[in-house]
Protein backbone atom coordinates (compact mmCIF):
# COMPACT_ATOMS: atom_id res chain seq x y z
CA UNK A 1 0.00 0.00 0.00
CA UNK A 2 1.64 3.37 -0.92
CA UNK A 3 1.74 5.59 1.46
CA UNK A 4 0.20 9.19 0.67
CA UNK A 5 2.40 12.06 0.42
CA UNK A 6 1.77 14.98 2.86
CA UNK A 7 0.22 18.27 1.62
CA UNK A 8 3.26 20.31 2.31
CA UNK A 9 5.10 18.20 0.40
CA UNK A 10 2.95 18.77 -2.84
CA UNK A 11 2.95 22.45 -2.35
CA UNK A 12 6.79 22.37 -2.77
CA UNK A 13 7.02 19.98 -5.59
CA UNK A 14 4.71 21.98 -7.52
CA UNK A 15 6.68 25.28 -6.58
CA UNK A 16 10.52 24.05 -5.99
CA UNK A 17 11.59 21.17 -8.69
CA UNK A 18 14.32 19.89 -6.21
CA UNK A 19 11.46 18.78 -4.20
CA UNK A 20 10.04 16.99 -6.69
CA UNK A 21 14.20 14.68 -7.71
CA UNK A 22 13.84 11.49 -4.68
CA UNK A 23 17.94 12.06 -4.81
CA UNK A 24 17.31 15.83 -3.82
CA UNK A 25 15.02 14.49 -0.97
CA UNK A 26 17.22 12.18 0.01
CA UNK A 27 19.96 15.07 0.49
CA UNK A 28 17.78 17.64 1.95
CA UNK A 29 16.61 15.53 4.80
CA UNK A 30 19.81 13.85 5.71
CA UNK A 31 22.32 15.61 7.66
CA UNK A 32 24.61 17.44 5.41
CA UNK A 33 25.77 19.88 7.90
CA UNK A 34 29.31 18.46 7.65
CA UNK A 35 29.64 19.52 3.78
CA UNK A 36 29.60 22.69 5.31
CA UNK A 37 33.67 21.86 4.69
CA UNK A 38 33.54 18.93 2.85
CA UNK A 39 31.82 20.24 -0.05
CA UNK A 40 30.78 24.35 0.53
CA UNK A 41 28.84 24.53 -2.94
CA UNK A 42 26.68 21.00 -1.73
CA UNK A 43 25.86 22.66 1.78
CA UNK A 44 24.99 26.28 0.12
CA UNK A 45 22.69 24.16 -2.46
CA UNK A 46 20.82 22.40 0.45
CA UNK A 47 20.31 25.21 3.12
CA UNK A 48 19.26 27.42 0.32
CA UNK A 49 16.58 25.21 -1.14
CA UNK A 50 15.53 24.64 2.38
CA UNK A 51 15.26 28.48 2.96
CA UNK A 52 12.84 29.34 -0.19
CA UNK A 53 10.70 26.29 1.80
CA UNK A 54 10.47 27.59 4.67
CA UNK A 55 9.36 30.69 3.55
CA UNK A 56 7.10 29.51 0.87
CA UNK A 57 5.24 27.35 3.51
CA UNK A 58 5.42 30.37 6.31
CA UNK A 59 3.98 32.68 3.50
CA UNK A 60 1.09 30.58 2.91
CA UNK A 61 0.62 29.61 6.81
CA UNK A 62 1.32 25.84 6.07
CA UNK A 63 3.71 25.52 8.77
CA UNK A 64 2.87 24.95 12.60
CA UNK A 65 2.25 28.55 14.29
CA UNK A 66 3.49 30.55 17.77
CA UNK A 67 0.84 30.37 20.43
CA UNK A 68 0.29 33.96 19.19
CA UNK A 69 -1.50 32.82 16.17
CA UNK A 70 -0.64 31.90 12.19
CA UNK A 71 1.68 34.91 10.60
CA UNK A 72 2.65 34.99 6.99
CA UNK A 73 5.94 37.48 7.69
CA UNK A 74 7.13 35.29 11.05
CA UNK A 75 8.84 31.54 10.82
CA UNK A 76 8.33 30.43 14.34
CA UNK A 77 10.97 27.98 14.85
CA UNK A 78 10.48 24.98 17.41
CA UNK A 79 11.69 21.50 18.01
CA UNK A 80 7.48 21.00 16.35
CA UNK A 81 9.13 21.93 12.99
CA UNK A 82 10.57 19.66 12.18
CA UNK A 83 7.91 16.94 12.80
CA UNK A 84 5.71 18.85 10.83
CA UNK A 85 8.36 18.57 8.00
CA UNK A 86 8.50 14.70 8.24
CA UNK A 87 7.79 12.64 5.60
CA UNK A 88 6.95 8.59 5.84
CA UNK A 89 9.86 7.86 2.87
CA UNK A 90 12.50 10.20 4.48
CA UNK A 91 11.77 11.15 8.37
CA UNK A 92 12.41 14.47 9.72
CA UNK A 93 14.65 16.69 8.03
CA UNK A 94 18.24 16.80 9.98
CA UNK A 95 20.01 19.48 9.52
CA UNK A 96 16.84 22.55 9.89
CA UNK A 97 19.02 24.13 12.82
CA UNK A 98 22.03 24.85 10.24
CA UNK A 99 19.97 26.17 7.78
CA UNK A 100 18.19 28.28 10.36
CA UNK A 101 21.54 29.31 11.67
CA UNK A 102 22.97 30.25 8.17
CA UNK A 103 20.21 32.46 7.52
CA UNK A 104 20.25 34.04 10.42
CA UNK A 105 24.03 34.70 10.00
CA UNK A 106 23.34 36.39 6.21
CA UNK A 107 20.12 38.39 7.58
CA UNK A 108 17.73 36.19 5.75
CA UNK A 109 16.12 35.48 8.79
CA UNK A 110 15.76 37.76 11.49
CA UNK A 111 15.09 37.67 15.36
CA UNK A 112 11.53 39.47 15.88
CA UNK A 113 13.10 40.48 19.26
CA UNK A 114 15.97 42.47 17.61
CA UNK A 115 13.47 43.37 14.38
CA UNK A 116 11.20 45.47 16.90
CA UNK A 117 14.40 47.09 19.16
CA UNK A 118 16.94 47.62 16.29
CA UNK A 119 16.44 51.43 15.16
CA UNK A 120 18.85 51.70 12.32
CA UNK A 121 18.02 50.71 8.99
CA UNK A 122 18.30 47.02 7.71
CA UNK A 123 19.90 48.19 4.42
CA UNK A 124 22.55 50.39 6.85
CA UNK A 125 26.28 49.61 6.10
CA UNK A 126 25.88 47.81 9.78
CA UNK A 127 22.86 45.98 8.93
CA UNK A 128 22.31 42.30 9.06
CA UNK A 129 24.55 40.43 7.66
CA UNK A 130 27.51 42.89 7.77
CA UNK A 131 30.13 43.06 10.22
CA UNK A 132 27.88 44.41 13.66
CA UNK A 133 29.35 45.22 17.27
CA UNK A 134 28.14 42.08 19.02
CA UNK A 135 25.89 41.95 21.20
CA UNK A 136 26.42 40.85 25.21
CA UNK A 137 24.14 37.29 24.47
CA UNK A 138 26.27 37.10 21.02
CA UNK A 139 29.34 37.19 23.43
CA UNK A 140 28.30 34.89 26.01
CA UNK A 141 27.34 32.46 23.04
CA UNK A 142 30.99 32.41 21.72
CA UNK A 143 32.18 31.93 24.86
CA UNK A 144 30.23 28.89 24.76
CA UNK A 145 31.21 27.39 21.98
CA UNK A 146 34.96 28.10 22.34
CA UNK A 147 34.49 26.18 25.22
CA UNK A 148 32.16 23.36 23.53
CA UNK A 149 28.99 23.51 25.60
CA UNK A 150 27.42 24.59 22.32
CA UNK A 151 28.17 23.95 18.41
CA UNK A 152 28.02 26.17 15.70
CA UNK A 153 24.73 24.85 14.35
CA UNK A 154 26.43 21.63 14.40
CA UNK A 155 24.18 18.48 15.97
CA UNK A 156 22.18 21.59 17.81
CA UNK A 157 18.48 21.21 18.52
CA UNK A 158 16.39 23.12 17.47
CA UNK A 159 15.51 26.01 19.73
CA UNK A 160 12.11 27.65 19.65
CA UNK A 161 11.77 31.70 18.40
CA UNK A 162 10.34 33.48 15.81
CA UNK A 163 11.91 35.26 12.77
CA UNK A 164 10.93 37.82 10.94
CA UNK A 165 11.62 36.42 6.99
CA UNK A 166 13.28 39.01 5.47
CA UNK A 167 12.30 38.50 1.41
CA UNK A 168 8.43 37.87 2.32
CA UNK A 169 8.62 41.40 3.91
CA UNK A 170 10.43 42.71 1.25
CA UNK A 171 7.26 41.56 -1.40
CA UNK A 172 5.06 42.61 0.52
CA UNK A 173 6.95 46.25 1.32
CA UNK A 174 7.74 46.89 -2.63
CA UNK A 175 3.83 46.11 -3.40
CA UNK A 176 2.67 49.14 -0.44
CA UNK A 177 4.75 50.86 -1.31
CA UNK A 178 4.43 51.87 -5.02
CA UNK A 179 0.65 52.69 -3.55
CA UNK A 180 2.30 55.09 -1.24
CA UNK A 181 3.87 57.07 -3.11
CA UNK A 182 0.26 58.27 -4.64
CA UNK A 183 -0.91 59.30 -1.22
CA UNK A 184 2.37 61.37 -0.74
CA UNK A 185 1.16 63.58 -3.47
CA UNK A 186 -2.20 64.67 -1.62
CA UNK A 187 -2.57 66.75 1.53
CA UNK A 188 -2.52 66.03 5.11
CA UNK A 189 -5.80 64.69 5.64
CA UNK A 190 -5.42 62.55 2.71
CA UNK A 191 -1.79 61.23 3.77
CA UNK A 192 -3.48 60.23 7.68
CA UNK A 193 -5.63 57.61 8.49
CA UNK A 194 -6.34 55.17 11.57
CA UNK A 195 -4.12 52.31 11.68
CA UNK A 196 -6.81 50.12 11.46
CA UNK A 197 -7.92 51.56 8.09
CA UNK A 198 -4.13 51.29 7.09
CA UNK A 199 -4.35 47.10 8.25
CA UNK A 200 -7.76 46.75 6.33
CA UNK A 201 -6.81 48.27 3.02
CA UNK A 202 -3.27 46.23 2.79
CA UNK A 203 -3.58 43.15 5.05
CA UNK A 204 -4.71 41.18 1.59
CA UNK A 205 -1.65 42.35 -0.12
CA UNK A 206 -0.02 38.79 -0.46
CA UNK A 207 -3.58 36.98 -0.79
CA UNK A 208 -4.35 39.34 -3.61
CA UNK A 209 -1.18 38.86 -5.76
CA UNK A 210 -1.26 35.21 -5.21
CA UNK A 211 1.61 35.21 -3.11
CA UNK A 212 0.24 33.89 0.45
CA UNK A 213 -1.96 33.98 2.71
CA UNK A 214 -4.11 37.15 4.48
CA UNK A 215 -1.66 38.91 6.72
CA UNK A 216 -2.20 39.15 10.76
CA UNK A 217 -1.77 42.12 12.95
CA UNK A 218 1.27 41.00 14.18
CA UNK A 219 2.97 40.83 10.14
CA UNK A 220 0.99 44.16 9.90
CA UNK A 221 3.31 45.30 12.75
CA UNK A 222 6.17 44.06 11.36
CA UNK A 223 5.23 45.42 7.99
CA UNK A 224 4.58 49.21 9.57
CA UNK A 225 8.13 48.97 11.26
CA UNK A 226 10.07 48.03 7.85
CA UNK A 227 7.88 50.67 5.82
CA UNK A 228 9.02 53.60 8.81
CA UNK A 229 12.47 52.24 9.48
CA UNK A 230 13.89 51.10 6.60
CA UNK A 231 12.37 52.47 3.72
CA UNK A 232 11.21 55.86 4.91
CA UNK A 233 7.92 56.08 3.23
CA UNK A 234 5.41 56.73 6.68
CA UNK A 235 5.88 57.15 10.02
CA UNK A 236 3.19 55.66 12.55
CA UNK A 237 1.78 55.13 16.14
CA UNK A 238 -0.51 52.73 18.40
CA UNK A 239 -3.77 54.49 16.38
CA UNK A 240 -2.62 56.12 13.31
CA UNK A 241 -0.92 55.54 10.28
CA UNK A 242 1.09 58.87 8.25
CA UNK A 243 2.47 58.72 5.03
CA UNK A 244 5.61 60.96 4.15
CA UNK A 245 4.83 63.47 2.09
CA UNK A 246 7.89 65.23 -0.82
CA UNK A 247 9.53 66.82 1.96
CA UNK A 248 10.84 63.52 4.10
CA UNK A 249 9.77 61.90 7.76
CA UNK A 250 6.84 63.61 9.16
CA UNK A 251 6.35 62.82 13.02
CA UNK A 252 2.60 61.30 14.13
CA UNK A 253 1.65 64.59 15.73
CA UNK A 254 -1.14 65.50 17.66
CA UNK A 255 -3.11 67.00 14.97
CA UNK A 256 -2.55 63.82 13.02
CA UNK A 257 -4.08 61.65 16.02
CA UNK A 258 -7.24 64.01 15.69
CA UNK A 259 -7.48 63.68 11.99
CA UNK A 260 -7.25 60.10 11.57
CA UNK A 261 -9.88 59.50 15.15
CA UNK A 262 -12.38 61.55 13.10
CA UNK A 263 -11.55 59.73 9.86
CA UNK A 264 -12.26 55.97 11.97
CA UNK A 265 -15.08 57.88 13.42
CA UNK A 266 -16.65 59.38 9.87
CA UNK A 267 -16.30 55.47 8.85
CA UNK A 268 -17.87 53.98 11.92
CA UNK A 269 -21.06 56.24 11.59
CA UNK A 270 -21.34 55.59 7.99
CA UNK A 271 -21.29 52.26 8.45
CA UNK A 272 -24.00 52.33 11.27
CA UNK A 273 -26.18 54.56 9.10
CA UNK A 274 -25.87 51.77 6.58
CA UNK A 275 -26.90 49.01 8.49
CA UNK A 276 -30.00 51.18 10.22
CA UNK A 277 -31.13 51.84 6.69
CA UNK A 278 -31.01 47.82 5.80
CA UNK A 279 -33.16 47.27 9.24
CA UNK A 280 -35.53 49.90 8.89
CA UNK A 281 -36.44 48.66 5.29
CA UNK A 282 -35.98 44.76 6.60
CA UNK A 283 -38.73 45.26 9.57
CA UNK A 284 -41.22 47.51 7.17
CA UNK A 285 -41.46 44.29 4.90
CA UNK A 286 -41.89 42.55 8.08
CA UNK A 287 -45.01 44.45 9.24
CA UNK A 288 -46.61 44.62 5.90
CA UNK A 289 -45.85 41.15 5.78
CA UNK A 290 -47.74 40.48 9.42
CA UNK A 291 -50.68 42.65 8.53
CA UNK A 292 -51.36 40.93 5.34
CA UNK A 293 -51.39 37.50 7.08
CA UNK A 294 -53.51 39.35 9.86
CA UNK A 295 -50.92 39.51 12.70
CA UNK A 296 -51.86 42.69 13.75
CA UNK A 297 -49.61 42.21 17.61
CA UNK A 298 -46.38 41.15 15.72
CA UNK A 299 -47.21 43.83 13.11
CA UNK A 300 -47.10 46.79 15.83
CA UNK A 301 -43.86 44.93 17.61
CA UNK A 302 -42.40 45.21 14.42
CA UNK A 303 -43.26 48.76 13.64
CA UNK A 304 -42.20 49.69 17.50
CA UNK A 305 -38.94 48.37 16.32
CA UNK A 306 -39.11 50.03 13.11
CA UNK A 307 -39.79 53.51 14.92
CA UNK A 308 -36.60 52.99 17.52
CA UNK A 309 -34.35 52.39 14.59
CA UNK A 310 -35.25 55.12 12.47
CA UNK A 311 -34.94 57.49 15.65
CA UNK A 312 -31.37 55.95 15.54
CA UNK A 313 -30.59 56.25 12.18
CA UNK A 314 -31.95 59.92 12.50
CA UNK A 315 -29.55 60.31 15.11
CA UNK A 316 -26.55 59.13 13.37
CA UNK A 317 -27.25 60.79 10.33
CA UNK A 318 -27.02 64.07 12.07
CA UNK A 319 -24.18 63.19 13.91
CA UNK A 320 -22.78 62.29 10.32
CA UNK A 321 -23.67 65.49 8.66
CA UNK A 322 -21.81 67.34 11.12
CA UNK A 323 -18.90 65.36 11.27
CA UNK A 324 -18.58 65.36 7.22
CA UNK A 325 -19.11 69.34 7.42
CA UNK A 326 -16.36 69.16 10.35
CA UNK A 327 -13.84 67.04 8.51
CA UNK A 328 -14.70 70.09 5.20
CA UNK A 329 -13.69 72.58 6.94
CA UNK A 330 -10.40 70.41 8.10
CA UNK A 331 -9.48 69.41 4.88
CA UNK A 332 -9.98 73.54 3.37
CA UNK A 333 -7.64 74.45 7.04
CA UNK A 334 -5.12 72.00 5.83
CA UNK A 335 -5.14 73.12 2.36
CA UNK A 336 -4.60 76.94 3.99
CA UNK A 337 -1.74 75.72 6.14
CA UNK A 338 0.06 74.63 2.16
CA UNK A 339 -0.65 77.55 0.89
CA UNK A 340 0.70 79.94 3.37
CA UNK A 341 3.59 77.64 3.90
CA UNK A 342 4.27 77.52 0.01
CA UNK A 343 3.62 81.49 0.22
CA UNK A 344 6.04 82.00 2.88
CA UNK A 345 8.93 79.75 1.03
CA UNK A 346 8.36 81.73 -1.80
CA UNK A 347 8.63 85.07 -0.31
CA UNK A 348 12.23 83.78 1.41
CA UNK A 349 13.32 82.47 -1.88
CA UNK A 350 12.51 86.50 -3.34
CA UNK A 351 14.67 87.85 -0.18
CA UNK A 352 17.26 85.25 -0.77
CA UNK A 353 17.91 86.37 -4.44
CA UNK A 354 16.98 90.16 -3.60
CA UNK A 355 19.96 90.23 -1.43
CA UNK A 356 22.31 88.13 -3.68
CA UNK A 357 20.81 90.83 -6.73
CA UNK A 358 22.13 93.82 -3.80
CA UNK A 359 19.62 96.08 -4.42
CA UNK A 360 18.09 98.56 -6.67
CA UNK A 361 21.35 100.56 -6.24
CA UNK A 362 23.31 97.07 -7.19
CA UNK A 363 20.91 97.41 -10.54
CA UNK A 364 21.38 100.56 -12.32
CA UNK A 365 25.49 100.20 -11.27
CA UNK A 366 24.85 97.26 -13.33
CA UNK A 367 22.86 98.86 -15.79
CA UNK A 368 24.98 101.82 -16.31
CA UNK A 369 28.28 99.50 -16.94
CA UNK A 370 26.15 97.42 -19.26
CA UNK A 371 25.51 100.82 -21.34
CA UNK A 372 28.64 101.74 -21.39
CA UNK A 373 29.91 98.67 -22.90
CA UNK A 374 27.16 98.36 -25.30
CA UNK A 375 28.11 101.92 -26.50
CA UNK A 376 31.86 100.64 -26.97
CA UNK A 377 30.66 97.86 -28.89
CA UNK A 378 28.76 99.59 -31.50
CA UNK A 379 32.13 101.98 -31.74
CA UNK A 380 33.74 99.28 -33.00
CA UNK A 381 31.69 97.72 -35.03
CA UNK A 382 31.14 100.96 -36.55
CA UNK A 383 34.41 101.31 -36.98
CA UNK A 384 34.59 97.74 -38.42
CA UNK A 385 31.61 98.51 -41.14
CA UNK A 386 33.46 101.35 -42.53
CA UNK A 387 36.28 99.61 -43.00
CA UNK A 388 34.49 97.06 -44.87
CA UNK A 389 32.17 99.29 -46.80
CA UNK A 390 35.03 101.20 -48.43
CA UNK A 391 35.77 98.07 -50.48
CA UNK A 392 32.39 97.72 -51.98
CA UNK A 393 31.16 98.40 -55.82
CA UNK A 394 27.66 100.27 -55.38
CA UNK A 395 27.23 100.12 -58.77
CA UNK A 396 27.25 96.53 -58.79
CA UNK A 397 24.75 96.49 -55.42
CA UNK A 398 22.08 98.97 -57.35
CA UNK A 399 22.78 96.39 -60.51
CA UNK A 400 22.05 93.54 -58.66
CA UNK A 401 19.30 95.54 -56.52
CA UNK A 402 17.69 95.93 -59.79
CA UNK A 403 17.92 92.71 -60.91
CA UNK A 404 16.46 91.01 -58.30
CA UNK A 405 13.57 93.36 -58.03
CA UNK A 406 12.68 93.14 -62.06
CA UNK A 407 12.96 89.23 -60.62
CA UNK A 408 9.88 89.57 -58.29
CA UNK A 409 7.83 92.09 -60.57
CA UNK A 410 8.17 89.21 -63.27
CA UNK A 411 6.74 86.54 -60.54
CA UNK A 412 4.11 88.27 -60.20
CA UNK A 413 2.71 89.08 -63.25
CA UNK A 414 3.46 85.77 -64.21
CA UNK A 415 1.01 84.78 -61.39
CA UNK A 416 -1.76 87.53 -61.60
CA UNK A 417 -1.43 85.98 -65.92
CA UNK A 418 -2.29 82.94 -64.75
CA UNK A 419 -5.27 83.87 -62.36
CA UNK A 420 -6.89 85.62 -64.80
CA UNK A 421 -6.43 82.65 -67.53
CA UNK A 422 -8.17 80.19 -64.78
CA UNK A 423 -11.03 82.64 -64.33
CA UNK A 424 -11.39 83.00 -67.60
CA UNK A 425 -11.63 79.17 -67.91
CA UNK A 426 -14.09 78.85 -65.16
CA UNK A 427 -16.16 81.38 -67.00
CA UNK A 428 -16.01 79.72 -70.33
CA UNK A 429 -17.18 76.70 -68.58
CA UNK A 430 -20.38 77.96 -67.11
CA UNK A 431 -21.63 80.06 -70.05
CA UNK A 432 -21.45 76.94 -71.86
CA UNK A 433 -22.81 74.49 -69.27
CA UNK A 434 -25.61 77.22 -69.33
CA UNK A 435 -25.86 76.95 -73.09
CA UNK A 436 -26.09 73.41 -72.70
CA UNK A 437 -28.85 73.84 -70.31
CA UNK A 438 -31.48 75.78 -72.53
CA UNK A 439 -30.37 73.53 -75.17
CA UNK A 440 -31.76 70.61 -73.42
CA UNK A 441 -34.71 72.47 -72.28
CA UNK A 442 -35.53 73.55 -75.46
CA UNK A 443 -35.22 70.09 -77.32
CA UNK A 444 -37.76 68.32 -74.76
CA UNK A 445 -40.35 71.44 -74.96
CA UNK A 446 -40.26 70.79 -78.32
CA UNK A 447 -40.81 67.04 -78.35
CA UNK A 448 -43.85 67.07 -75.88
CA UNK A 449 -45.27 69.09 -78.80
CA UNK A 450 -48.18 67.00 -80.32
CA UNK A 451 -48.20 68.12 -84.64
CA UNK A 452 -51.92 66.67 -86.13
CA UNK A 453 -52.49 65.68 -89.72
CA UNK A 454 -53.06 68.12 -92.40
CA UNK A 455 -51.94 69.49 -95.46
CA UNK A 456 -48.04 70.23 -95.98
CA UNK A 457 -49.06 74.10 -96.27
CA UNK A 458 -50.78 73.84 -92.58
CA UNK A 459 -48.14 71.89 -91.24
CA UNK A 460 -45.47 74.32 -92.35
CA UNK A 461 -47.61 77.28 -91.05
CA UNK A 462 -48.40 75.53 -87.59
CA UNK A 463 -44.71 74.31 -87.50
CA UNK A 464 -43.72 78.29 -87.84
CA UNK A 465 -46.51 78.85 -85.12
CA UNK A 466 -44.75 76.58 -82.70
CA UNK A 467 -41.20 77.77 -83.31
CA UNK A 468 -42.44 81.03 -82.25
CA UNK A 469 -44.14 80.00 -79.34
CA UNK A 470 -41.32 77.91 -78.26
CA UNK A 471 -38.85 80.56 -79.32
CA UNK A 472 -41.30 83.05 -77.02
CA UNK A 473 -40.80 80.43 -73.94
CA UNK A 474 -37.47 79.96 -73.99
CA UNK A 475 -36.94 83.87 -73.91
């Protein structure tokens, strides 16, 4: 009887091919931290295809959880791991502490501990994985080892903790913030909102792009700290949520806390309005409903509760309408606080380069030198024109002036000549389209004339007759 593969185990061979080779298998779940020295390139192969697992399966929650709940940005490491890694062909994998420890060494992995207290930026020339001060546990730990109570990821179990995995946050941090960078455009009240709002919009991020699983709040957490830490795009605290706007980090100030209270508040009442709407409608179809069937006591408990939610949503709605004029007049205050800002920046840019100018005095010093040099300059190219002018034939200029104005006069009577011949043309053309015209006329006037019978002398006199008449007509 075969024995079924686990689930995890299909995930990865449809996303990793070296899950998918049995030799491959066989290597990743023995113990191959000795090729660590025996064969570098073998050991780098393994604990690398064992990292892009780990935080495949952490991305999509398919690995066992912290007590704190399922996170797609955390790996939470425990001796549980790597039972939930076994397989029936191949065990448990053997060698999940070294490839923990590697990746913690290159800052693929990080310590949620030191993630949430470190204040510098990961991507600072002292961030993970470059040369660091160590810490007093980072001592004590070498200490240890030097002395053999502990290996270097060598036969160690596997201790529990969770780390922060640095490419899922990465994603998911390069998605947000392309979005961002749209809100850093708009005003203040557009670049502050309630954290929660913040969580709501971009918790689906990795869900959405078919990259894992719905975020937590605790990867939301993590994700606020890289966005305001490392990449510099919004700055937040425990309620609200600010994006940077062109000029750089913006503290959370207190302003800001008002702003985005009244924005979760604006949203809460909305919402409430909403639903009172959907109840009041839901319990008048109920008591039309009763008093059809004739259930006249459920039909006035239904309308009592029909007449208490519509005092509520009255309520609410009022409360709404002044919040929404409230949050108006906000947004037109913030806009004023840009404009006299932009005003005032502009009128210290004028004084800057008014005093680098020096004044009107400054000016017409400059002006007057400028004259004077301008004078000199005709001087001498006065000077210079008379010089060449002595060497010129004015005979020859008048000969050639001549020339080229007989030139033009000839252009254009050749071109008024040929005007005239096209009118003429178009003339020609309707006088004898018109001739044409009476011509036809004429001819079928003169066949709907009817000629009777009679004697060649009558005929010739009636056929005069009719060439008058038809003569007469045509005039």
């Amino acid at each position: 009887m075969t024995t079924p593969t686990p689930p995890f185990l299909l995930f990865l061979q449809t996303h990793l091919p070296a899950f998918r080779s049995p030799p491959r298998l066989s290597s990743l779940y023995s113990s191959f931290t000795p090729l660590r020295t025996l064969n570098p390139d073998g050991y780098t192969a393994n604990t690398t295809t064992w990292l892009s697992a780990l935080t495949l399966l952490s991305r999509h929650n398919l690995l066992p959880s912290s007590p704190s709940g399922p996170s797609s940005l955390l790996l939470s490491s425990s001796p549980t791991l790597a039972s939930a890694l076994a397989t029936p062909q191949y065990g448990q994998p053997l060698s999940l502490q070294a490839v923990i420890h590697d990746a913690v060494q290159k800052g693929e992995l990080i310590p949620l501990e030191e993630w949430e207290r470190r204040e510098r930026s990961i991507y600072s020339p002292q961030g993970w994985g470059q040369v660091q001060v160590p810490s007093a546990m980072q001592v004590v730990r070498w200490g240890l080892r030097q002395l053999g109570i502990i290996g270097d990821g060598e036969g160690d179990a596997l201790v529990a903790g969770e780390f922060v995995v640095r490419d899922t946050v990465e994603r998911v941090g390069g998605e947000i913030e392309g979005v961002l960078q749209d809100l850093a455009k708009g005003g203040v009240t557009e670049r502050v909102m309630p954290r929660r709002e913040f969580e709501g919009r971009y918790k689906g991020v990795l869900k959405e792009k078919g990259m894992g699983a719905e975020m937590s709040g605790r990867d939301m957490a993590v994700l606020l700290k890289y966005l305001e830490r490392d990449k510099g795009v919004l700055t937040f605290s425990e309620g609200c949520v600010k994006v940077n706007g062109s000029k750089g980090r913006e503290e959370v100030t207190r302003e800001d806390e008002g702003i985005a209270n009244m924005k979760g508040l604006i949203e809460d009442l909305g919402k409430q309005v909403e639903d009172l709407t959907e109840r009041v409608e839901k319990l008048n179809m109920e008591a039309r409903a009763a008093v059809k069937e004739g259930q006249n006591i459920k039909a006035k408990r239904v309308l009592r509760g029909k007449k208490a939610a519509e005092g509520m949503l009255e309520e609410r709605g009022r409360m709404l309408e002044t919040l929404e004029t409230t949050w108006r007049s906000i947004e037109v205050a913030g806009d004023n606080v840009a404009i006299v800002q932009a005003m005032k920046e502009g009128r210290d840019i004028l004084r800057s380069l008014n005093d680098k100018v020096g004044g009107t005095e400054a000016v017409e010093d400059v002006m007057q030198g400028l004259r004077e040099q301008m004078d000199v300059t005709e001087d001498v190219t006065s000077v210079i024109n008379e010089g060449a002018a002595s060497n010129i034939d004015e005979g020859e200029v008048d000969d050639e002036l001549e020339a080229l104005e007989r030139e033009e006069r000839e252009k254009n009577e050749a071109k008024e000549r040929a005007q005239r011949e096209v009118i003429e043309a178009e003339r020609r053309a309707q006088t004898e389209a018109k001739d044409q015209a009476e011509q036809e006329a004429l001819r079928k006037r003169l066949e709907g004339i009817d000629v009777p019978m009679s004697d060649p002398h009558g005929e010739k006199e009636d056929e005069e007759d009719h060439f008058e008449e038809a003569n007469e007509m045509a005039q």
